[in-house]
PDB file of N, CA and C in Angstrom:
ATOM      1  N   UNK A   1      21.088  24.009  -1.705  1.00  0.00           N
ATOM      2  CA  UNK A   1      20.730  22.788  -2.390  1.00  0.00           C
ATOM      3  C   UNK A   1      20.491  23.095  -3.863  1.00  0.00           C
ATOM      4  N   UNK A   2      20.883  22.124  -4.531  1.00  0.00           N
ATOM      5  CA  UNK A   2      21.304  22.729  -5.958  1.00  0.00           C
ATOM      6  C   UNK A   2      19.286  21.635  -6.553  1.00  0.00           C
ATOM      7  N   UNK A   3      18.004  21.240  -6.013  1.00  0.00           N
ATOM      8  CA  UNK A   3      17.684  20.612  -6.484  1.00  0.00           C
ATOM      9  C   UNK A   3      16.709  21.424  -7.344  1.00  0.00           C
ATOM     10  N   UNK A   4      16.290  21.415  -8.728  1.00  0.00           N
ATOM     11  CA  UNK A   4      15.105  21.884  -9.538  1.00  0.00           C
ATOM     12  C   UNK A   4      14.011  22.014  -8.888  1.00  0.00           C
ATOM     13  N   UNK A   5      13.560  20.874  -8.299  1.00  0.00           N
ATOM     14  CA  UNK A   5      11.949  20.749  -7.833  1.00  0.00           C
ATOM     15  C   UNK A   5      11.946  22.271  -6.768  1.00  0.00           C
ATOM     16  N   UNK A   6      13.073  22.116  -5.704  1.00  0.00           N
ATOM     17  CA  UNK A   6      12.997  22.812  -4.252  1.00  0.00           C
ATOM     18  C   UNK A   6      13.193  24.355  -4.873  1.00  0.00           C
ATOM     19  N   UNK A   7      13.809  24.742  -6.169  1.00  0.00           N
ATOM     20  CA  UNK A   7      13.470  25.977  -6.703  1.00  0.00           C
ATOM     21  C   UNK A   7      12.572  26.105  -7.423  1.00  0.00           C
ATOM     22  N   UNK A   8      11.799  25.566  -7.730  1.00  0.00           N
ATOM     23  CA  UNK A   8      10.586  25.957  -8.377  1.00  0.00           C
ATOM     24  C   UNK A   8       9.583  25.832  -7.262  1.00  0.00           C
ATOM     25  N   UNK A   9       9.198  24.986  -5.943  1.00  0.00           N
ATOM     26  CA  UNK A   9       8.944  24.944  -4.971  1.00  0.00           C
ATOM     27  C   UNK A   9       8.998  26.520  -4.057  1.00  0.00           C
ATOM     28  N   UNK A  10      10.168  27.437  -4.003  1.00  0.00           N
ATOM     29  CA  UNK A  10      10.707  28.495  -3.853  1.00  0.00           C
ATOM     30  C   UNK A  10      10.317  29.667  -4.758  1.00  0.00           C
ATOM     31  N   UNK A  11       9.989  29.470  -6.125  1.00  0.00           N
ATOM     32  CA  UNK A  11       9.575  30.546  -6.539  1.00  0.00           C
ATOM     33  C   UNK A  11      11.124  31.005  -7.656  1.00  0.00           C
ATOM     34  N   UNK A  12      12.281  30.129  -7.374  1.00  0.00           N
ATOM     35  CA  UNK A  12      13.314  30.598  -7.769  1.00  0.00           C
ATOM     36  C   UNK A  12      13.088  30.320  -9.531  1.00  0.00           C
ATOM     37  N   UNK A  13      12.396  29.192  -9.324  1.00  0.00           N
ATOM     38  CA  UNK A  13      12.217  29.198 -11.710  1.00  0.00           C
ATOM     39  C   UNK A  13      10.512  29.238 -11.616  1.00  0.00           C
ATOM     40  N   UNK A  14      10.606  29.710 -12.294  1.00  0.00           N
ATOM     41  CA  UNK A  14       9.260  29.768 -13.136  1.00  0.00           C
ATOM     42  C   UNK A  14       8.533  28.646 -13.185  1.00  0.00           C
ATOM     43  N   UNK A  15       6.952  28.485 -13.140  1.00  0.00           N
ATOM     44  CA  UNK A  15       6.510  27.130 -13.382  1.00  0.00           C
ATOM     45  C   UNK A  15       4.987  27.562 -13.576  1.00  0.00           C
ATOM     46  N   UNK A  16       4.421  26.488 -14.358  1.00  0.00           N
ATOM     47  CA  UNK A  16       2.658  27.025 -14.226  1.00  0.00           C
ATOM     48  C   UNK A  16       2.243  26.174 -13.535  1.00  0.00           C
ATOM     49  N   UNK A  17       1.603  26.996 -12.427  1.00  0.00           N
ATOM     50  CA  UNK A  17       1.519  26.322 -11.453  1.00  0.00           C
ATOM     51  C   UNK A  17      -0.048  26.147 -10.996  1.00  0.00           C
ATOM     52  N   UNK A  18      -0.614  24.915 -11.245  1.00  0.00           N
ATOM     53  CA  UNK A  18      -2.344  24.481 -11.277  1.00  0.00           C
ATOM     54  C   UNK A  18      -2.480  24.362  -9.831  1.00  0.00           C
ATOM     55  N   UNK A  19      -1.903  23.994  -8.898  1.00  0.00           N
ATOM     56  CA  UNK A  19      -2.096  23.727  -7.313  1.00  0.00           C
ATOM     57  C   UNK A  19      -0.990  24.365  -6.369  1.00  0.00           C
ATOM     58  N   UNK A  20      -1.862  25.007  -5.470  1.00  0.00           N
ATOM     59  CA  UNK A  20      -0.513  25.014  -4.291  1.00  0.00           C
ATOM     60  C   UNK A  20      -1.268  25.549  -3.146  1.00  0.00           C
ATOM     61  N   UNK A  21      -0.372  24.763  -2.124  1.00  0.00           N
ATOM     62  CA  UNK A  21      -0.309  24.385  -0.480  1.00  0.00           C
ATOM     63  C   UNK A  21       0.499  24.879   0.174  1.00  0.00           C
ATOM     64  N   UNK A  22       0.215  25.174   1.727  1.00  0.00           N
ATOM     65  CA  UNK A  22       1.415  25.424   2.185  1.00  0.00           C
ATOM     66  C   UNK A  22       2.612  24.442   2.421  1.00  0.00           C
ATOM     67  N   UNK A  23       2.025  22.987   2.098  1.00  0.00           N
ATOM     68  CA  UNK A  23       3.201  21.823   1.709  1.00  0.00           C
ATOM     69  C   UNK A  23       3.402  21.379   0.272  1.00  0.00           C
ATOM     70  N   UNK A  24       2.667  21.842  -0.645  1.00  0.00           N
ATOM     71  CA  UNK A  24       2.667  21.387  -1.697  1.00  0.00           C
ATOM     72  C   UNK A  24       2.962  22.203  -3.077  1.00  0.00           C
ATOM     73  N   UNK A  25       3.181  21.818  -4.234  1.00  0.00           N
ATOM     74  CA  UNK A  25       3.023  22.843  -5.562  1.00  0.00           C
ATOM     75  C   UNK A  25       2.340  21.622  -6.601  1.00  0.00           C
ATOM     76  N   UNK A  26       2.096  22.077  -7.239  1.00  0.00           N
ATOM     77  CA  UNK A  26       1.714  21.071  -8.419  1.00  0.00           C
ATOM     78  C   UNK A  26       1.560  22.115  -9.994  1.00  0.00           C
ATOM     79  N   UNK A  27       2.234  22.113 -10.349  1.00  0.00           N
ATOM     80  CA  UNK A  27       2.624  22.453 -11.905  1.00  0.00           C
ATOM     81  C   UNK A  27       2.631  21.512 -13.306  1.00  0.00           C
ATOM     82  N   UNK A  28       2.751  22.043 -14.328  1.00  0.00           N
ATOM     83  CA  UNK A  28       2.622  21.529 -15.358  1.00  0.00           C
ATOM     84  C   UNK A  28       3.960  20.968 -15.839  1.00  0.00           C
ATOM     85  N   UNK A  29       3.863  20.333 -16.370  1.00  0.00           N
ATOM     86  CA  UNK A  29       5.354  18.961 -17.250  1.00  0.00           C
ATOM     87  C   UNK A  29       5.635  20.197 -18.242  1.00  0.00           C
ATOM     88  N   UNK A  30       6.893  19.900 -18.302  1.00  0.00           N
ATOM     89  CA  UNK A  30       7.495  20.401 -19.629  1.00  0.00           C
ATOM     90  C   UNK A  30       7.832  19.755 -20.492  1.00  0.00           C
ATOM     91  N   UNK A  31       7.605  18.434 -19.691  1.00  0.00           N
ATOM     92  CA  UNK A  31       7.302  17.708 -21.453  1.00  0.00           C
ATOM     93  C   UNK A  31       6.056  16.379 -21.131  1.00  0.00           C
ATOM     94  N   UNK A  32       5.123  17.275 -21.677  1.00  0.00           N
ATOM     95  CA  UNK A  32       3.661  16.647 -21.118  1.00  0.00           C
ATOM     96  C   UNK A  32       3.744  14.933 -21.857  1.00  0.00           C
ATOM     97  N   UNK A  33       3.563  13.822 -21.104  1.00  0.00           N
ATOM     98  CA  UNK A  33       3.125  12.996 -21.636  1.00  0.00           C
ATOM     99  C   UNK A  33       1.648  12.424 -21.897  1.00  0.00           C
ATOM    100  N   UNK A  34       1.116  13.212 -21.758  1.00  0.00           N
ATOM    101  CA  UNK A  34      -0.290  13.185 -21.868  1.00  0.00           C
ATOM    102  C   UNK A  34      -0.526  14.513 -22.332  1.00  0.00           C
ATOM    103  N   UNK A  35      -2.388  14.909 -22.435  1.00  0.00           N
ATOM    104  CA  UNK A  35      -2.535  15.913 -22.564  1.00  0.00           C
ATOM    105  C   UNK A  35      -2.598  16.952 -21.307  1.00  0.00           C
ATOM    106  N   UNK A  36      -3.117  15.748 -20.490  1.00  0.00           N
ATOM    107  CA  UNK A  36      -2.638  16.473 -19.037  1.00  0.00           C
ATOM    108  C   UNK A  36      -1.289  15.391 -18.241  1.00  0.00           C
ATOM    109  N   UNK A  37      -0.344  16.692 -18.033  1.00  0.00           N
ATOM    110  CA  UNK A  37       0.377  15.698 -17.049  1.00  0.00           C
ATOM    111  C   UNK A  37       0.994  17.410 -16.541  1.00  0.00           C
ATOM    112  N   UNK A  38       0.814  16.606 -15.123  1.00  0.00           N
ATOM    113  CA  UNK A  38       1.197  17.541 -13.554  1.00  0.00           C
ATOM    114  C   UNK A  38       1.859  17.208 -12.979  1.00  0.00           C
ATOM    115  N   UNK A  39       3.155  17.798 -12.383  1.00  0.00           N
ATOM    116  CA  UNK A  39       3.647  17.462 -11.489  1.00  0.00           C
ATOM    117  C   UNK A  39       3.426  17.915  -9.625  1.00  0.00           C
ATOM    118  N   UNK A  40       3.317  17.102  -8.939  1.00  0.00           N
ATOM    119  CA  UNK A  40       2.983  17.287  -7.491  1.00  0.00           C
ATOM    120  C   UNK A  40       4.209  17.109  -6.948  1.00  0.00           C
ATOM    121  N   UNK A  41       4.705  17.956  -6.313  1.00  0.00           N
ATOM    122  CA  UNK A  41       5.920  17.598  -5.509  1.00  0.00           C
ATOM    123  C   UNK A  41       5.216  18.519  -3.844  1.00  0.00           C
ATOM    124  N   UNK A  42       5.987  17.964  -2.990  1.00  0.00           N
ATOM    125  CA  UNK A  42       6.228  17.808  -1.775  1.00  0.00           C
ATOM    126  C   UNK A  42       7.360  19.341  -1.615  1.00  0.00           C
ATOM    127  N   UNK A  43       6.694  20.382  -0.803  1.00  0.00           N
ATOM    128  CA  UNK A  43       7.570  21.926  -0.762  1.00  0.00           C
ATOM    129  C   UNK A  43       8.777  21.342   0.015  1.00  0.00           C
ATOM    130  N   UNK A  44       9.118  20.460   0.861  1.00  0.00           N
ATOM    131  CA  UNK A  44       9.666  20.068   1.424  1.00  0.00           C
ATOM    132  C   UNK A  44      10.703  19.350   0.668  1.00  0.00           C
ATOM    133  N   UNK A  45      12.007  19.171   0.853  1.00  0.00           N
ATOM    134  CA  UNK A  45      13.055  18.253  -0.017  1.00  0.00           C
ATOM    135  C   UNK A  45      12.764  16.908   1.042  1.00  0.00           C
ATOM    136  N   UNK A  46      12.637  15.915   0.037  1.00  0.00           N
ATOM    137  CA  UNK A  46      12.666  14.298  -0.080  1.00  0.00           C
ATOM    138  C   UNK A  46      13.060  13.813  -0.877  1.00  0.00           C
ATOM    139  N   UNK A  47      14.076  13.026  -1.061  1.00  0.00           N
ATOM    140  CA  UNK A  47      14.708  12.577  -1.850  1.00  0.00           C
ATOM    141  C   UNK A  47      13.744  11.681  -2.883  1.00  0.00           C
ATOM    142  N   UNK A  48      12.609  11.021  -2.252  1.00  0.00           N
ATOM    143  CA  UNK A  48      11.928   9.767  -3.197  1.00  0.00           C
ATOM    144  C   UNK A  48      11.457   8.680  -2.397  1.00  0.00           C
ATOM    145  N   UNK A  49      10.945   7.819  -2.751  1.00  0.00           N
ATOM    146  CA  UNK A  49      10.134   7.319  -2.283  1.00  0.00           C
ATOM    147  C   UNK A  49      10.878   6.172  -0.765  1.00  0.00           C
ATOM    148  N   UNK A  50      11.937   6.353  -1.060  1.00  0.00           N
ATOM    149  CA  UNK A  50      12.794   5.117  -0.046  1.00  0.00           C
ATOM    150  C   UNK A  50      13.233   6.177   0.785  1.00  0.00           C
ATOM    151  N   UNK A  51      12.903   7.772   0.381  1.00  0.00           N
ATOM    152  CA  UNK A  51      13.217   8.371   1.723  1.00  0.00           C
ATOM    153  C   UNK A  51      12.158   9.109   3.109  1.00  0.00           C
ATOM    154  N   UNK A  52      10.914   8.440   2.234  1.00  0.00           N
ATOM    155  CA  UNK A  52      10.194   8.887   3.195  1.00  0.00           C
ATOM    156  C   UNK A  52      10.101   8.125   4.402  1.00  0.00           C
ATOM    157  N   UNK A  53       9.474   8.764   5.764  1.00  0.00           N
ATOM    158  CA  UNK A  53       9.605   8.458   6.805  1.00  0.00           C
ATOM    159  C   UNK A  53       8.112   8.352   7.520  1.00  0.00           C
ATOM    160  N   UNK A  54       7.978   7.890   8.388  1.00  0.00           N
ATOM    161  CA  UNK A  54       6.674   7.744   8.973  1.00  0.00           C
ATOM    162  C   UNK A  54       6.088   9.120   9.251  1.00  0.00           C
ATOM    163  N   UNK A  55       6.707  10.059   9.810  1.00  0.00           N
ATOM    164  CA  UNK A  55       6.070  11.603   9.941  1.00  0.00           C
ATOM    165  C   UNK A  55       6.034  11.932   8.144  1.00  0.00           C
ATOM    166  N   UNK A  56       6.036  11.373   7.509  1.00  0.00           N
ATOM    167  CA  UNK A  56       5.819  11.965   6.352  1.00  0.00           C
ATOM    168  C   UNK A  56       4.000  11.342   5.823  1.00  0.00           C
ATOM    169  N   UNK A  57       3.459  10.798   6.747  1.00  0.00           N
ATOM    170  CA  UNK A  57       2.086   9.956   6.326  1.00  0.00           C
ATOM    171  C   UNK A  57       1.223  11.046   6.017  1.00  0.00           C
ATOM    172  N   UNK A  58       1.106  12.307   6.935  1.00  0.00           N
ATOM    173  CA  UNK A  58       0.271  13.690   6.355  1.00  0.00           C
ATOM    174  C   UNK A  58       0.396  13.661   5.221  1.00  0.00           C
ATOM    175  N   UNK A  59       1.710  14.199   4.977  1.00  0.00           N
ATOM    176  CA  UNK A  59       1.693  14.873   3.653  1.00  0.00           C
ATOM    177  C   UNK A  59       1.901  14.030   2.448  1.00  0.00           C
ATOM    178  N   UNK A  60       2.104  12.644   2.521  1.00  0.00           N
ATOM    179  CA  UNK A  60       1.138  11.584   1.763  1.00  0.00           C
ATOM    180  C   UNK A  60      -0.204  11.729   1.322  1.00  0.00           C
ATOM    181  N   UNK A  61      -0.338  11.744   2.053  1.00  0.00           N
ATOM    182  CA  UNK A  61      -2.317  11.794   2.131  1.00  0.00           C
ATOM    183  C   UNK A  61      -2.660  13.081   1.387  1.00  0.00           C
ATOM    184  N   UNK A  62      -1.639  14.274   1.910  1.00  0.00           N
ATOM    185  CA  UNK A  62      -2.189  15.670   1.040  1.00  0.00           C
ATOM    186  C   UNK A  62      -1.891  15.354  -0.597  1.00  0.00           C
ATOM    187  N   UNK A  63      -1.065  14.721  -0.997  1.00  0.00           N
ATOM    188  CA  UNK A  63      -0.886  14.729  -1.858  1.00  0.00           C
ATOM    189  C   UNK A  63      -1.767  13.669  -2.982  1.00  0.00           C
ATOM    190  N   UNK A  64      -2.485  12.948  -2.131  1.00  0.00           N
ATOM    191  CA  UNK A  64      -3.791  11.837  -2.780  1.00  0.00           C
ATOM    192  C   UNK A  64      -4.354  12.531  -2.976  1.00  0.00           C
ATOM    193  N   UNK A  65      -4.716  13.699  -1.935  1.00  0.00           N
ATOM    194  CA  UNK A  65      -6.280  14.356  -1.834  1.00  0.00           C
ATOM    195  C   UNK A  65      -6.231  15.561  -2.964  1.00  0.00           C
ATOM    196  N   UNK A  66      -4.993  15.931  -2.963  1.00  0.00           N
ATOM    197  CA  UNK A  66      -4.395  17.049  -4.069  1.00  0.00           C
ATOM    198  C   UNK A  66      -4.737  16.367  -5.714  1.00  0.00           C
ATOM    199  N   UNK A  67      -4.519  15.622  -5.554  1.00  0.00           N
ATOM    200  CA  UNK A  67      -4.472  14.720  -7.074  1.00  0.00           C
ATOM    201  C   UNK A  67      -5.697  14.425  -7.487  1.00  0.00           C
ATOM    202  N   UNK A  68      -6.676  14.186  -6.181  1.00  0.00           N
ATOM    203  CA  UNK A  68      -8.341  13.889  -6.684  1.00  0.00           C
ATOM    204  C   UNK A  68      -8.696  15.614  -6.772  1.00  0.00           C
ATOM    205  N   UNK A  69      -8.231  16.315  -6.171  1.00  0.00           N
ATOM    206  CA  UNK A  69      -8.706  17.890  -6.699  1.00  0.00           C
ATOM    207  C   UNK A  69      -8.411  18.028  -7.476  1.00  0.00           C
ATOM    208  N   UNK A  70      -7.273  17.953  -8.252  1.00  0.00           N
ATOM    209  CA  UNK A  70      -6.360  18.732  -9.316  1.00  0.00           C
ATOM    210  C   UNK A  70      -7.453  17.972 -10.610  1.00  0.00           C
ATOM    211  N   UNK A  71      -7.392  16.739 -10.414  1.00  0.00           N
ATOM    212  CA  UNK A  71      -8.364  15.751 -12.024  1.00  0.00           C
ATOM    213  C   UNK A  71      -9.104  16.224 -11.866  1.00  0.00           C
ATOM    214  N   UNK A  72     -10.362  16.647 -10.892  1.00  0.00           N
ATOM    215  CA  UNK A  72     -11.822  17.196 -10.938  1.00  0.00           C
ATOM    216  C   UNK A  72     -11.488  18.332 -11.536  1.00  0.00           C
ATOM    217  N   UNK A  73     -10.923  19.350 -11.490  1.00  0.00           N
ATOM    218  CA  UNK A  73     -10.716  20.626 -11.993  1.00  0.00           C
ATOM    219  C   UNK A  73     -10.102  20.507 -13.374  1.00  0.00           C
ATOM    220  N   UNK A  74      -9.423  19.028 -13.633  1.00  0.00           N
ATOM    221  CA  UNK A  74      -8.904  19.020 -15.432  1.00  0.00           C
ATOM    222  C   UNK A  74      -9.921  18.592 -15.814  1.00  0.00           C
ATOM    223  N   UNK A  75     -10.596  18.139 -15.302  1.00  0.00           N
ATOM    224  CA  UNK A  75     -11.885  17.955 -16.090  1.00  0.00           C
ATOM    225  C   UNK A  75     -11.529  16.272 -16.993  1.00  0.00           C
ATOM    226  N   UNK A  76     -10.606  15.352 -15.643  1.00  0.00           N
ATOM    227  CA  UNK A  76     -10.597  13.839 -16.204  1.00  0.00           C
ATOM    228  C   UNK A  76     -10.621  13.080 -15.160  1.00  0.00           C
ATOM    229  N   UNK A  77     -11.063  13.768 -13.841  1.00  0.00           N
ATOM    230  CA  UNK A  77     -11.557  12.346 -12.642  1.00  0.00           C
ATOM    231  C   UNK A  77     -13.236  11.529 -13.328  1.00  0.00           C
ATOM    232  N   UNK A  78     -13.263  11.995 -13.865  1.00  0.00           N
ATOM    233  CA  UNK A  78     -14.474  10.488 -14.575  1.00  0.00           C
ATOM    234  C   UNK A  78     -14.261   9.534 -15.468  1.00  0.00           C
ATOM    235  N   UNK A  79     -13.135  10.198 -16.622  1.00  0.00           N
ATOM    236  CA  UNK A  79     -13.012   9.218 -17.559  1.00  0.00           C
ATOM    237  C   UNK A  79     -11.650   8.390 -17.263  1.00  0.00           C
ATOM    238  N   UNK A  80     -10.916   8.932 -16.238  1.00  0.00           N
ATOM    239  CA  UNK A  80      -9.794   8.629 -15.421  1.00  0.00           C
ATOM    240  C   UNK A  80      -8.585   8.962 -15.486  1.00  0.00           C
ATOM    241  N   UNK A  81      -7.686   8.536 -14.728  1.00  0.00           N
ATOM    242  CA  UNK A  81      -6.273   9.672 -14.519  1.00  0.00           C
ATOM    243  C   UNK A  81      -5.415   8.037 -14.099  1.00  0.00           C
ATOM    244  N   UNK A  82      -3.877   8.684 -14.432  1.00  0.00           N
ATOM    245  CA  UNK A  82      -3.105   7.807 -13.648  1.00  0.00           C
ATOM    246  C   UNK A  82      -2.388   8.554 -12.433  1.00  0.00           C
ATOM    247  N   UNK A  83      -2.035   8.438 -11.250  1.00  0.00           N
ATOM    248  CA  UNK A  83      -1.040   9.237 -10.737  1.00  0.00           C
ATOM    249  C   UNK A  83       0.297   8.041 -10.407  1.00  0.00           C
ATOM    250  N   UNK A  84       1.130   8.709 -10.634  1.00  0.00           N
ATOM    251  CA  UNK A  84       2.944   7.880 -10.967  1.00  0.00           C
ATOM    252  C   UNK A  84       3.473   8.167  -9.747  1.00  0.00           C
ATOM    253  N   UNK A  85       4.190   7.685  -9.091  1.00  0.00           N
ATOM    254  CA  UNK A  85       5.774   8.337  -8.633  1.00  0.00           C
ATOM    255  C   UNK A  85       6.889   7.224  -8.840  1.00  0.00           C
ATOM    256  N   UNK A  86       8.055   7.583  -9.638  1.00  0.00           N
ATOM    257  CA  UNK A  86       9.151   6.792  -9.958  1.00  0.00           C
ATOM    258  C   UNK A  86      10.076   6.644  -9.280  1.00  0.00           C
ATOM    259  N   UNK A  87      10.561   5.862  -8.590  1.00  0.00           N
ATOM    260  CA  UNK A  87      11.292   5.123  -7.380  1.00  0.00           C
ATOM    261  C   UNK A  87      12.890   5.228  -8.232  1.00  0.00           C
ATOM    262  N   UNK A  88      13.681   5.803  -8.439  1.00  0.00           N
ATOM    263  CA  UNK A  88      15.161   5.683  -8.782  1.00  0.00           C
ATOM    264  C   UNK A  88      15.222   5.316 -10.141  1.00  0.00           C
ATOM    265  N   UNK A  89      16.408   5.320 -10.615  1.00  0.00           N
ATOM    266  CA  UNK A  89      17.092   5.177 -11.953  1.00  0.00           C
ATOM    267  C   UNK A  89      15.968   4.210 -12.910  1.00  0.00           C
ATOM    268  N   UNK A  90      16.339   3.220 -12.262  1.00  0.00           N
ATOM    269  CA  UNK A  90      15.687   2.190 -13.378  1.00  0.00           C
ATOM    270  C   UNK A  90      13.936   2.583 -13.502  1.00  0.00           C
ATOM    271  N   UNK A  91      13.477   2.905 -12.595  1.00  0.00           N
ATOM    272  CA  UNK A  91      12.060   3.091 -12.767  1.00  0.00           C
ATOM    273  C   UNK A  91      11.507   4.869 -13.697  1.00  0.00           C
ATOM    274  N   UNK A  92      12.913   5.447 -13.837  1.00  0.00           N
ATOM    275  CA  UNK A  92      12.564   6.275 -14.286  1.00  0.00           C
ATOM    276  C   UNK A  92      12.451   7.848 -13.522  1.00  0.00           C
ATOM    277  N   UNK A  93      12.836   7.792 -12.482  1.00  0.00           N
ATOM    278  CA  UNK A  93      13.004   8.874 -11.805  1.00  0.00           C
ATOM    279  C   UNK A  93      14.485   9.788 -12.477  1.00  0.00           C
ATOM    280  N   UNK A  94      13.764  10.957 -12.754  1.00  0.00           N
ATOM    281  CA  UNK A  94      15.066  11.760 -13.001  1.00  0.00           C
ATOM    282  C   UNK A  94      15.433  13.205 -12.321  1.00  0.00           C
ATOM    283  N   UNK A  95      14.726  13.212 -11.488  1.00  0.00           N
ATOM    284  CA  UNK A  95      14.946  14.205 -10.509  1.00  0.00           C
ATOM    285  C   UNK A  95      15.344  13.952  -8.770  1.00  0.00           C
ATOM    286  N   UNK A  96      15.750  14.167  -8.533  1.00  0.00           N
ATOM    287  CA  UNK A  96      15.591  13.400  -7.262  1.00  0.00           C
ATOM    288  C   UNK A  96      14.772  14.093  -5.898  1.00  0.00           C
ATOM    289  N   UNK A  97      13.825  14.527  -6.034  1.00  0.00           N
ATOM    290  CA  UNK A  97      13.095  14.984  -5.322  1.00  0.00           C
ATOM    291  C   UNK A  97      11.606  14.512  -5.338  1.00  0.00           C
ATOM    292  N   UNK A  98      11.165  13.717  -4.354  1.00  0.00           N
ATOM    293  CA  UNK A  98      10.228  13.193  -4.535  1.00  0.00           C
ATOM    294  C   UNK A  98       8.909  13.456  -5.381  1.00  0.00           C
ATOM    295  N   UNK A  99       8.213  13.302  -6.384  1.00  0.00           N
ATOM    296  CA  UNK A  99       7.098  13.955  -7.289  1.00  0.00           C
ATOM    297  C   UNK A  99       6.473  12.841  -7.721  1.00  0.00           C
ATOM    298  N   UNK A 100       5.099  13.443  -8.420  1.00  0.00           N
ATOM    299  CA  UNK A 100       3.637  12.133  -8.472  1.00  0.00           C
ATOM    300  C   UNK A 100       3.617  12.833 -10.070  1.00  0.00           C
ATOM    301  N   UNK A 101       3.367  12.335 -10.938  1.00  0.00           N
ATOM    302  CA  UNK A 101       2.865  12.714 -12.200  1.00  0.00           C
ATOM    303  C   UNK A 101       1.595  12.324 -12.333  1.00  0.00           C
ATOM    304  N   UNK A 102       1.087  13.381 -12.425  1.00  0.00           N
ATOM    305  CA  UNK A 102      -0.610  13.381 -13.225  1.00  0.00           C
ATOM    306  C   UNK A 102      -1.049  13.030 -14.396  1.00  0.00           C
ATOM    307  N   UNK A 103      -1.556  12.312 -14.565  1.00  0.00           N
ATOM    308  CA  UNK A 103      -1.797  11.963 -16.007  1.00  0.00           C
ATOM    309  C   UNK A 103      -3.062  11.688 -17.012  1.00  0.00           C
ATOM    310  N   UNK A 104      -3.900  12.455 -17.708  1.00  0.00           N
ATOM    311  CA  UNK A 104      -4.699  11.713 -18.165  1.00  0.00           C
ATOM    312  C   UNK A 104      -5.348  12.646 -19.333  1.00  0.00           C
ATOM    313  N   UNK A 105      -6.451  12.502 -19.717  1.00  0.00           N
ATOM    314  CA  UNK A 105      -7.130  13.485 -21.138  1.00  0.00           C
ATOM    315  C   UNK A 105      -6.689  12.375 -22.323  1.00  0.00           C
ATOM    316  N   UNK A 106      -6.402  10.844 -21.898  1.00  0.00           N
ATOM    317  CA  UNK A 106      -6.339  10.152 -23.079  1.00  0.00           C
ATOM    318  C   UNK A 106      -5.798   8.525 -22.111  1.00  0.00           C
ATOM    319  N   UNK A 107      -6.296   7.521 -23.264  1.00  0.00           N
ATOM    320  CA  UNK A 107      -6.293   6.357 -22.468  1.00  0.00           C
ATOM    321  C   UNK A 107      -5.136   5.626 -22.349  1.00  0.00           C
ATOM    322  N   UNK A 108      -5.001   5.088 -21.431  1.00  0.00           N
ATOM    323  CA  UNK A 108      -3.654   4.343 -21.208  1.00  0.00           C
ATOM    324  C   UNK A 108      -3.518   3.140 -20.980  1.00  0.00           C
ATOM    325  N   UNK A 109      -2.656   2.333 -21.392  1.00  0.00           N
ATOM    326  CA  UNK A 109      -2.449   0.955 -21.778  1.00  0.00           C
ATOM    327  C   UNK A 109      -2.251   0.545 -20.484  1.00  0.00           C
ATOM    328  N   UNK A 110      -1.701  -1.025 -20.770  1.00  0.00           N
ATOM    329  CA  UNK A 110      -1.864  -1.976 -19.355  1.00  0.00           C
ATOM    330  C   UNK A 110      -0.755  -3.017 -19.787  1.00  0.00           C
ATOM    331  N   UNK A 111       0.163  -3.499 -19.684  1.00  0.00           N
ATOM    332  CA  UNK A 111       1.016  -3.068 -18.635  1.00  0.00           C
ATOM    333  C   UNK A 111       1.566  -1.770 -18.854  1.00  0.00           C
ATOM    334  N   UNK A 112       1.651  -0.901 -18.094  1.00  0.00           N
ATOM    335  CA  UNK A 112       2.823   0.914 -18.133  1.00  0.00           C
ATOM    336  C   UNK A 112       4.314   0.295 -18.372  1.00  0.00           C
ATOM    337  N   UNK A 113       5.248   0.409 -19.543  1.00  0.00           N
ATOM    338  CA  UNK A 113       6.796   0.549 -19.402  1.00  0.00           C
ATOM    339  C   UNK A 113       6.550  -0.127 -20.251  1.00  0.00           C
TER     340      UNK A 113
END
């Protein structure tokens, strides 16, 4: 599988990597839109959000619970965080492997896009 996420997931590229699970990784953006922004992906290949499946509800959930760990430890679950995941082309997905972006260390507007 030729996908980015599932080699860096693998160990095959390099990544700084703030979290990891035996289902999970969570690393840093390479191109931070915030001062913090993380990426959480799923060790597992999923295409995105229209490909998950009902046995996928665990590792849903790990990945909420991952995201309230990861902000307590950036030191912005109080003043607050966004967490993303972008559903295909138009919404902005450019990888195709399912991932949550972390976001926060500065405030964010209302409506997002």
């Amino acid at each position: 599988m030729d996908c980015v996420f599932c080699k860096i997931a693998n160990k095959e590229i390099k990544s700084n990597v703030v979290f990891e699970s035996e289902k999970l990784l969570a690393f840093l953006d390479v191109n931070p839109q915030a001062p913090v922004h993380i990426l959480i992906v799923p060790k597992k290949h999923i295409a995105g959000l229209n490909e998950i499946e009902t046995a996928d509800r665990e590792l849903l959930c790990d990945i909420q619970l991952a995201a309230r760990d990861i902000a307590k430890k950036q030191n912005i679950s109080k003043t607050g965080y966004r967490l993303v995941a972008n559903s295909g082309p138009d919404a902005g997905q450019a990888v195709g492997h399912l991932h949550y972006h972390l976001l926060g260390g500065r405030k964010f507007g209302w409506p997002p896009g």
